[in-house]
N, C-alpha and C. Protein backbone atom coordinates (compact mmCIF):
# COMPACT_ATOMS: atom_id res chain seq x y z
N UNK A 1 24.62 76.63 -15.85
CA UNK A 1 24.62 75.28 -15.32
C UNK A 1 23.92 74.35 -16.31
N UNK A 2 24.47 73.00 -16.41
CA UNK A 2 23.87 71.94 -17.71
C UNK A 2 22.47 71.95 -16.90
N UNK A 3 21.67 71.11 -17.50
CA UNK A 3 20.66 70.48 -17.13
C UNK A 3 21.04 69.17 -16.65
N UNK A 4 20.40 68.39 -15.45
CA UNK A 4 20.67 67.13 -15.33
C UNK A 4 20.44 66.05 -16.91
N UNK A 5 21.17 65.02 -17.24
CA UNK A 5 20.26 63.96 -17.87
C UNK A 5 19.31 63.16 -17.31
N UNK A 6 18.88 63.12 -16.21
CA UNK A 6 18.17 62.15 -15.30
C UNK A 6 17.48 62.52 -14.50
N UNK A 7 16.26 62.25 -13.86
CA UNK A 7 15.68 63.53 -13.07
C UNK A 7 14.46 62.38 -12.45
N UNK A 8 14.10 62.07 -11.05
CA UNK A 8 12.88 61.07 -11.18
C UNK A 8 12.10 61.44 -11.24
N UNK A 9 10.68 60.87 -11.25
CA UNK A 9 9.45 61.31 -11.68
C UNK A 9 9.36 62.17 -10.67
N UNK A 10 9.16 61.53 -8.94
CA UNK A 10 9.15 62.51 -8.30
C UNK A 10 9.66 63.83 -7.85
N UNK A 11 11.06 64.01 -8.58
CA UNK A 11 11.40 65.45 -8.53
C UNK A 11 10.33 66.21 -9.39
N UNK A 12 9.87 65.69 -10.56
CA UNK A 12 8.79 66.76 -11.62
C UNK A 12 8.01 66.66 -11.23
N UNK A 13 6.38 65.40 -10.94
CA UNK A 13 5.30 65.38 -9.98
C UNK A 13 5.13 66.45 -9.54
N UNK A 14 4.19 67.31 -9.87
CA UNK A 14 3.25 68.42 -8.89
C UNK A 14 4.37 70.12 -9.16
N UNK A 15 4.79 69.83 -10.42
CA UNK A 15 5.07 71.32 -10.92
C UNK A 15 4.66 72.12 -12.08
N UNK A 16 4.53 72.88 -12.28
CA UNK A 16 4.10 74.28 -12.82
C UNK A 16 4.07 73.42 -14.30
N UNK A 17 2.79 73.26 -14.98
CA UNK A 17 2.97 73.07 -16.35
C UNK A 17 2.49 74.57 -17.32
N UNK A 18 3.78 75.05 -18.29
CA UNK A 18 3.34 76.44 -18.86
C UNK A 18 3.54 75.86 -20.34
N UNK A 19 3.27 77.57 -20.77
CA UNK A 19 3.48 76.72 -22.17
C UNK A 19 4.52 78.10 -22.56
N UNK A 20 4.80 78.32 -24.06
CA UNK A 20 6.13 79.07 -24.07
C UNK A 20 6.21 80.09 -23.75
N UNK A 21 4.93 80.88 -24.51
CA UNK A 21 4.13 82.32 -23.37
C UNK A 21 4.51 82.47 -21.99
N UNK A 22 4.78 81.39 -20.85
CA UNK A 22 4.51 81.27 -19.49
C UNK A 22 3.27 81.80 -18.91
N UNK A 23 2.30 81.15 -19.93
CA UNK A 23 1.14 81.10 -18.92
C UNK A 23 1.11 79.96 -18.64
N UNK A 24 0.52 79.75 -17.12
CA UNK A 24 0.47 78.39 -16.58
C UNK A 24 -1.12 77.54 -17.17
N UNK A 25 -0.73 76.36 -17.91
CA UNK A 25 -2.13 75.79 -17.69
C UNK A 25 -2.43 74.25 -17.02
N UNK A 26 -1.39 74.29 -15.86
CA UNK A 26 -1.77 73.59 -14.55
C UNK A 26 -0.12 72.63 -14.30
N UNK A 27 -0.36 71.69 -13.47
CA UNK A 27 0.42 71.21 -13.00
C UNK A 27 0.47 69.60 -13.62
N UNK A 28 1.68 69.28 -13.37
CA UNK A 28 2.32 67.66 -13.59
C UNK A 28 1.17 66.66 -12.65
N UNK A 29 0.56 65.85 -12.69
CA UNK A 29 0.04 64.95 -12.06
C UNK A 29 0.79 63.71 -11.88
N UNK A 30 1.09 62.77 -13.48
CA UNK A 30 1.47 62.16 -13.11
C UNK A 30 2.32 61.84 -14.33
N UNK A 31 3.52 60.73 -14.47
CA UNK A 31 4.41 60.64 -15.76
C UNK A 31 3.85 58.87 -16.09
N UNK A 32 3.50 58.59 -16.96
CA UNK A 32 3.14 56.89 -17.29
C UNK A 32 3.61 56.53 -18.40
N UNK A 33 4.30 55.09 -17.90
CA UNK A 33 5.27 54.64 -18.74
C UNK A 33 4.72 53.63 -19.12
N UNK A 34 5.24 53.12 -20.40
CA UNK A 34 4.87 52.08 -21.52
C UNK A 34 5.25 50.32 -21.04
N UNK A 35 4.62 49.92 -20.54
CA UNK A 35 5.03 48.36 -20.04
C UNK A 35 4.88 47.39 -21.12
N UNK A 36 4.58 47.68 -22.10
CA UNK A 36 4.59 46.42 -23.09
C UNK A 36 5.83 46.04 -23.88
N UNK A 37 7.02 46.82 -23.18
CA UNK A 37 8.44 46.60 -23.55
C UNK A 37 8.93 47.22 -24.16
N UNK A 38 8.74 48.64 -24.56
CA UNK A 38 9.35 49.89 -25.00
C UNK A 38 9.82 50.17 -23.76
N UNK A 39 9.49 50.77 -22.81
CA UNK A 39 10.06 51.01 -21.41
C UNK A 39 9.98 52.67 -21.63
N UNK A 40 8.89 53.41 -22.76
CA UNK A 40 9.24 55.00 -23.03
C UNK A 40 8.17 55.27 -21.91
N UNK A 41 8.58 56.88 -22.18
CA UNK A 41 7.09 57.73 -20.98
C UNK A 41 6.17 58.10 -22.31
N UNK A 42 5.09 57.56 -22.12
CA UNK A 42 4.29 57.33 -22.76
C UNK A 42 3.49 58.39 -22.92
N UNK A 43 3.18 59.26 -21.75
CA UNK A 43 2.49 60.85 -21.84
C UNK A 43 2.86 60.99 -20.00
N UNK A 44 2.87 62.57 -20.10
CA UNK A 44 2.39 62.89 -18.92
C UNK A 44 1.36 63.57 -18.87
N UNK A 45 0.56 63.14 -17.27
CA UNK A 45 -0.86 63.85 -17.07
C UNK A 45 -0.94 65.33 -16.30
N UNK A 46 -1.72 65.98 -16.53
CA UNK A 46 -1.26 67.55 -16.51
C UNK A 46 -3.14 67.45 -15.89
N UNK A 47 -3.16 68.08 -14.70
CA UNK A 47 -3.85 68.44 -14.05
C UNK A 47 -4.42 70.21 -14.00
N UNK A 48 -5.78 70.30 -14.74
CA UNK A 48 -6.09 71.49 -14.48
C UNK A 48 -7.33 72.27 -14.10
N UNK A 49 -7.79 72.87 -13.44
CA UNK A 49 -8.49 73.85 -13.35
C UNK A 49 -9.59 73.14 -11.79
N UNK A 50 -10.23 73.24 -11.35
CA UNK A 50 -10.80 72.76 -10.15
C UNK A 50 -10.21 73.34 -9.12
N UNK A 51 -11.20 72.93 -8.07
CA UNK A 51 -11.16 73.88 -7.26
C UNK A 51 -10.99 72.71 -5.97
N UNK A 52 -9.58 73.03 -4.99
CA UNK A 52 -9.61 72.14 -3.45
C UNK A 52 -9.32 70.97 -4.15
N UNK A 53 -9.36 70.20 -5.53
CA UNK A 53 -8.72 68.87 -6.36
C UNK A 53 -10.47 68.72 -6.69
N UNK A 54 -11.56 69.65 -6.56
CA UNK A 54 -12.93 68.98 -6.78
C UNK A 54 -13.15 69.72 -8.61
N UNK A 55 -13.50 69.18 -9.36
CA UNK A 55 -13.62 69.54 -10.78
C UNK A 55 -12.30 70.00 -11.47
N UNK A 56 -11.30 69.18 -10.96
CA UNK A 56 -10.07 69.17 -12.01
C UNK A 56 -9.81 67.98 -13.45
N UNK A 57 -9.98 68.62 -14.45
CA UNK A 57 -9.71 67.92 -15.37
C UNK A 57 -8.11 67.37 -15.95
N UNK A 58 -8.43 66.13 -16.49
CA UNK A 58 -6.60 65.64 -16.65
C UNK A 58 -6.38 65.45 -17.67
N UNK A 59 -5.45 65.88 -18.28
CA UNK A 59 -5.09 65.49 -19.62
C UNK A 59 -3.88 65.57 -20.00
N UNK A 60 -4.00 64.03 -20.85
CA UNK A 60 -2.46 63.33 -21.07
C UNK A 60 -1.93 63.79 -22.16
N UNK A 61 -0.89 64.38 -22.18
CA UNK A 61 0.32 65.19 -23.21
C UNK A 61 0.99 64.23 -23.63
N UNK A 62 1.75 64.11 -24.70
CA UNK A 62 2.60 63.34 -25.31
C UNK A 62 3.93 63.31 -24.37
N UNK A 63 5.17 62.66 -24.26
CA UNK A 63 5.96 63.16 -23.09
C UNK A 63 6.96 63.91 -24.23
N UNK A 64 6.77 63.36 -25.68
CA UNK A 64 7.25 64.01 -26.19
C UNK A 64 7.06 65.39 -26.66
N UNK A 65 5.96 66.00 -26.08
CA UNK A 65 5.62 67.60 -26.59
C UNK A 65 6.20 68.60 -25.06
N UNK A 66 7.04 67.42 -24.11
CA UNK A 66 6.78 68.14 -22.91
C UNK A 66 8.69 68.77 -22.77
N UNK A 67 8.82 70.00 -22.46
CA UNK A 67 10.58 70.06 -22.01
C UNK A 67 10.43 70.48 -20.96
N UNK A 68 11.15 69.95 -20.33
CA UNK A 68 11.84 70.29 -18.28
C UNK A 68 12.25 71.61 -18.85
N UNK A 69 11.79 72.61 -18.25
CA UNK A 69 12.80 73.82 -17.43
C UNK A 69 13.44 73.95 -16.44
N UNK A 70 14.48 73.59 -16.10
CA UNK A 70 15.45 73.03 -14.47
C UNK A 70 15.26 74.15 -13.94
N UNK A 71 15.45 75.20 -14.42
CA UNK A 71 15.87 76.54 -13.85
C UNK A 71 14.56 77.35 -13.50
N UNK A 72 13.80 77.08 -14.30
CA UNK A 72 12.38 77.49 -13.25
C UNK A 72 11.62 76.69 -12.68
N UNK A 73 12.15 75.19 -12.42
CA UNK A 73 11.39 74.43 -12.11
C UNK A 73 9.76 73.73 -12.62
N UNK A 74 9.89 73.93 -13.56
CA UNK A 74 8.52 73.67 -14.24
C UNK A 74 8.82 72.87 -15.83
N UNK A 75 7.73 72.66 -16.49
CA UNK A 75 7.63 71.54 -17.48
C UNK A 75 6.85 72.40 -18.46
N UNK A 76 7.14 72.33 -19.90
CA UNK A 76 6.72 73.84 -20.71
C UNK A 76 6.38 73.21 -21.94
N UNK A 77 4.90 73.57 -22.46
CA UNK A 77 4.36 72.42 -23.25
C UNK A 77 3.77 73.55 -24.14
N UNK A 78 4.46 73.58 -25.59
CA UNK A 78 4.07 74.60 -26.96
C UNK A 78 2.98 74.31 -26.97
N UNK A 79 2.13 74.78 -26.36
CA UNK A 79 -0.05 74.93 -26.83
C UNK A 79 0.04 75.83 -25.75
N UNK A 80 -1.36 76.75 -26.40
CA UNK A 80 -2.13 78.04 -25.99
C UNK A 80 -2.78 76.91 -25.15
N UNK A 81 -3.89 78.09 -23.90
CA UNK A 81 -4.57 77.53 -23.02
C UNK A 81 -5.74 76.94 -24.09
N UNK A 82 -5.75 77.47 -25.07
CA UNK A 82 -7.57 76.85 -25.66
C UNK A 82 -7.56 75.57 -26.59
N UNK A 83 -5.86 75.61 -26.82
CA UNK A 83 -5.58 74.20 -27.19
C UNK A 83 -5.94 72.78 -26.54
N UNK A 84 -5.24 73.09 -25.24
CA UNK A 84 -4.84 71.94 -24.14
C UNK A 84 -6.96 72.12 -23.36
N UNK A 85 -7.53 73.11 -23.55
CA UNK A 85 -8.95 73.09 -22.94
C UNK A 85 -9.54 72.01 -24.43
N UNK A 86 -9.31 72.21 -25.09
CA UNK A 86 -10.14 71.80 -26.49
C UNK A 86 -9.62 69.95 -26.16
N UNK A 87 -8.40 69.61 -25.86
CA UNK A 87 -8.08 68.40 -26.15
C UNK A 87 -8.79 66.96 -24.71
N UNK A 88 -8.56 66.17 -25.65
CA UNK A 88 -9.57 64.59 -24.72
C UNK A 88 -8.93 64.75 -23.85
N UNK A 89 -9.66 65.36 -22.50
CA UNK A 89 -9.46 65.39 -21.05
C UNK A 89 -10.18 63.88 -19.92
N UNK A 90 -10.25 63.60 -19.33
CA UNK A 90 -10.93 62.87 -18.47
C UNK A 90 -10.68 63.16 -16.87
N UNK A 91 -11.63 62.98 -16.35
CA UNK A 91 -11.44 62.92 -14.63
C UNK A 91 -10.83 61.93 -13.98
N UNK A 92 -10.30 62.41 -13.11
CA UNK A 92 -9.90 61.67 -12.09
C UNK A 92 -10.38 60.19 -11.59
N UNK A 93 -11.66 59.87 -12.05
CA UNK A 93 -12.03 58.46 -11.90
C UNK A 93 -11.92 57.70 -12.48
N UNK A 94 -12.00 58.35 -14.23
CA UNK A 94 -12.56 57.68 -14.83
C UNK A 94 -11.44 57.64 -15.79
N UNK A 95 -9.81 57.35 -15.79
CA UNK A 95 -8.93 57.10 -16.63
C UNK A 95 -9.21 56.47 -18.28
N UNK A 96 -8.48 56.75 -19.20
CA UNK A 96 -9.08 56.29 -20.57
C UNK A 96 -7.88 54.88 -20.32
N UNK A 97 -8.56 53.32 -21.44
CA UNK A 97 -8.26 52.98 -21.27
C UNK A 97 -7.19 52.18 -22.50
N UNK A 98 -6.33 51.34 -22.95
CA UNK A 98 -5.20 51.06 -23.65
C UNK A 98 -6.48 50.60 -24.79
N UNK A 99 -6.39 51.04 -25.92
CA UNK A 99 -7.01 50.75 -26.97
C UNK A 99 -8.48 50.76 -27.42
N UNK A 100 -9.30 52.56 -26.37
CA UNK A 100 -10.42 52.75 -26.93
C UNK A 100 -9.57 53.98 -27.72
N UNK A 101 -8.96 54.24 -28.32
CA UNK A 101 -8.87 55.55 -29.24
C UNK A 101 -8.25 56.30 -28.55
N UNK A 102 -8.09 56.77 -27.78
CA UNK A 102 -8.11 58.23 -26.71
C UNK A 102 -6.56 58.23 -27.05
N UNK A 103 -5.78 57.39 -27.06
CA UNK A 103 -4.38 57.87 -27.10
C UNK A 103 -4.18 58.06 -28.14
N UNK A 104 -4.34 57.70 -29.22
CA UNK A 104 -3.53 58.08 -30.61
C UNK A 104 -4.13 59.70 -30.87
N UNK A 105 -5.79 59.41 -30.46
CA UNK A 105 -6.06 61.00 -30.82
C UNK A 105 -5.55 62.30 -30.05
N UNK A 106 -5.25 61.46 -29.17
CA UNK A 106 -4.42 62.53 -28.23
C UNK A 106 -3.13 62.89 -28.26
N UNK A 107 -2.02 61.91 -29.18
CA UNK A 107 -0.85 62.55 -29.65
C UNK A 107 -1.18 63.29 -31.06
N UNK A 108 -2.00 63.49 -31.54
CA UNK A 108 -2.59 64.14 -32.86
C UNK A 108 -2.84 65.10 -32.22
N UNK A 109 -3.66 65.18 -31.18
CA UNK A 109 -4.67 66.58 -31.01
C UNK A 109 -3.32 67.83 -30.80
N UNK A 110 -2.43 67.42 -30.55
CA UNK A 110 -1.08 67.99 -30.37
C UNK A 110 -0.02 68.02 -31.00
N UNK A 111 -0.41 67.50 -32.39
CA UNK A 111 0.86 67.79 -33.53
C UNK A 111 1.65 65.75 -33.64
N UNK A 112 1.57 65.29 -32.66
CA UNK A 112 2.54 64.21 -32.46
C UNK A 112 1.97 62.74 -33.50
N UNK A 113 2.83 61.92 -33.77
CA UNK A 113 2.30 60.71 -34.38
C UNK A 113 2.41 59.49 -33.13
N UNK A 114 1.52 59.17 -33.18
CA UNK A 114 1.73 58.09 -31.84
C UNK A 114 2.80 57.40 -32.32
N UNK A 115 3.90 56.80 -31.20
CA UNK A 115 5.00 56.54 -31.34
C UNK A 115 5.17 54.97 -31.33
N UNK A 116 3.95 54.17 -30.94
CA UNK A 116 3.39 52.88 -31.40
C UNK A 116 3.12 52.42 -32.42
N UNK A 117 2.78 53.72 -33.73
CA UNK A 117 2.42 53.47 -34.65
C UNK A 117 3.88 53.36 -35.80
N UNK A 118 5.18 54.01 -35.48
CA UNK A 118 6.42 54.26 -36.14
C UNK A 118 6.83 53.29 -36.41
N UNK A 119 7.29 53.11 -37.82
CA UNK A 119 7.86 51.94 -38.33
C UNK A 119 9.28 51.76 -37.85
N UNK A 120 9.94 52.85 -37.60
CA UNK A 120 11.25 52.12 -37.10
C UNK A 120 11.36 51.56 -36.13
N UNK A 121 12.47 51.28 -36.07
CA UNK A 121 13.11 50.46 -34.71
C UNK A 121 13.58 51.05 -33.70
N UNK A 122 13.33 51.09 -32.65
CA UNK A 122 13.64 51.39 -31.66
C UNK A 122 15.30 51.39 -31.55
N UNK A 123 15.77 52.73 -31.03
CA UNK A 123 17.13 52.98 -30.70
C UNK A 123 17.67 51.71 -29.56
N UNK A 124 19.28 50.88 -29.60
CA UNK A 124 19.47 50.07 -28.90
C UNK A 124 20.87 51.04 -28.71
């Protein structure tokens, strides 16, 4: 069976994030998109480890390091667990915000070039 092209956030929201191994190192939280007129998914947030939602840490993936698995239902992101533990996490309160650092180092900490920074032009 194809894969859909289209899928909404809320079908992915709150599934299995693994990496190629299939070990799980937590779940989809949330997908956040770029409003300054790119209109891309900017990262998704990947929720892990805590206990009852009390000491779960979040951390935002590139959306580009992320592929849907339809067929197992889950979202499968190339890093070991000590990768994604090592990279700029934040809590639940305390979100990072548009232009202290945290994002560019965070498509780095994962291989990626922030996609703000690319000289080309955007596909029309």
């Amino acid at each position: 069976m194809d894969a859909p092209l289209f899928l909404s956030s809320t079908t992915l929201v709150g599934d299995p994030v693994v990496n190629r191994e299939g070990d799980k190192l937590g779940e989809l939280v949330d997908i956040m998109l770029d409003t300054s007129g790119s209109g891309r998914i900017a990262y998704g947030v990947i929720g892990s480890g805590g206990i009852l939602g009390m000491g779960k840490k979040l951390f935002a993936v590139p959306w580009s390091a992320v592929a849907v698995d339809t067929d197992n239902k889950a979202l499968v992101v190339d890093v070991d667990k000590d990768t994604l533990d090592a990279a700029p996490g934040f809590d639940p309160d305390h979100w990072p915000q548009p232009g202290d650092g945290v994002w560019a180092q965070m498509y780095r900490h994962y291989g990626f070039d922030p996609y703000w920074e690319d000289p080309a032009p955007p596909l029309t």
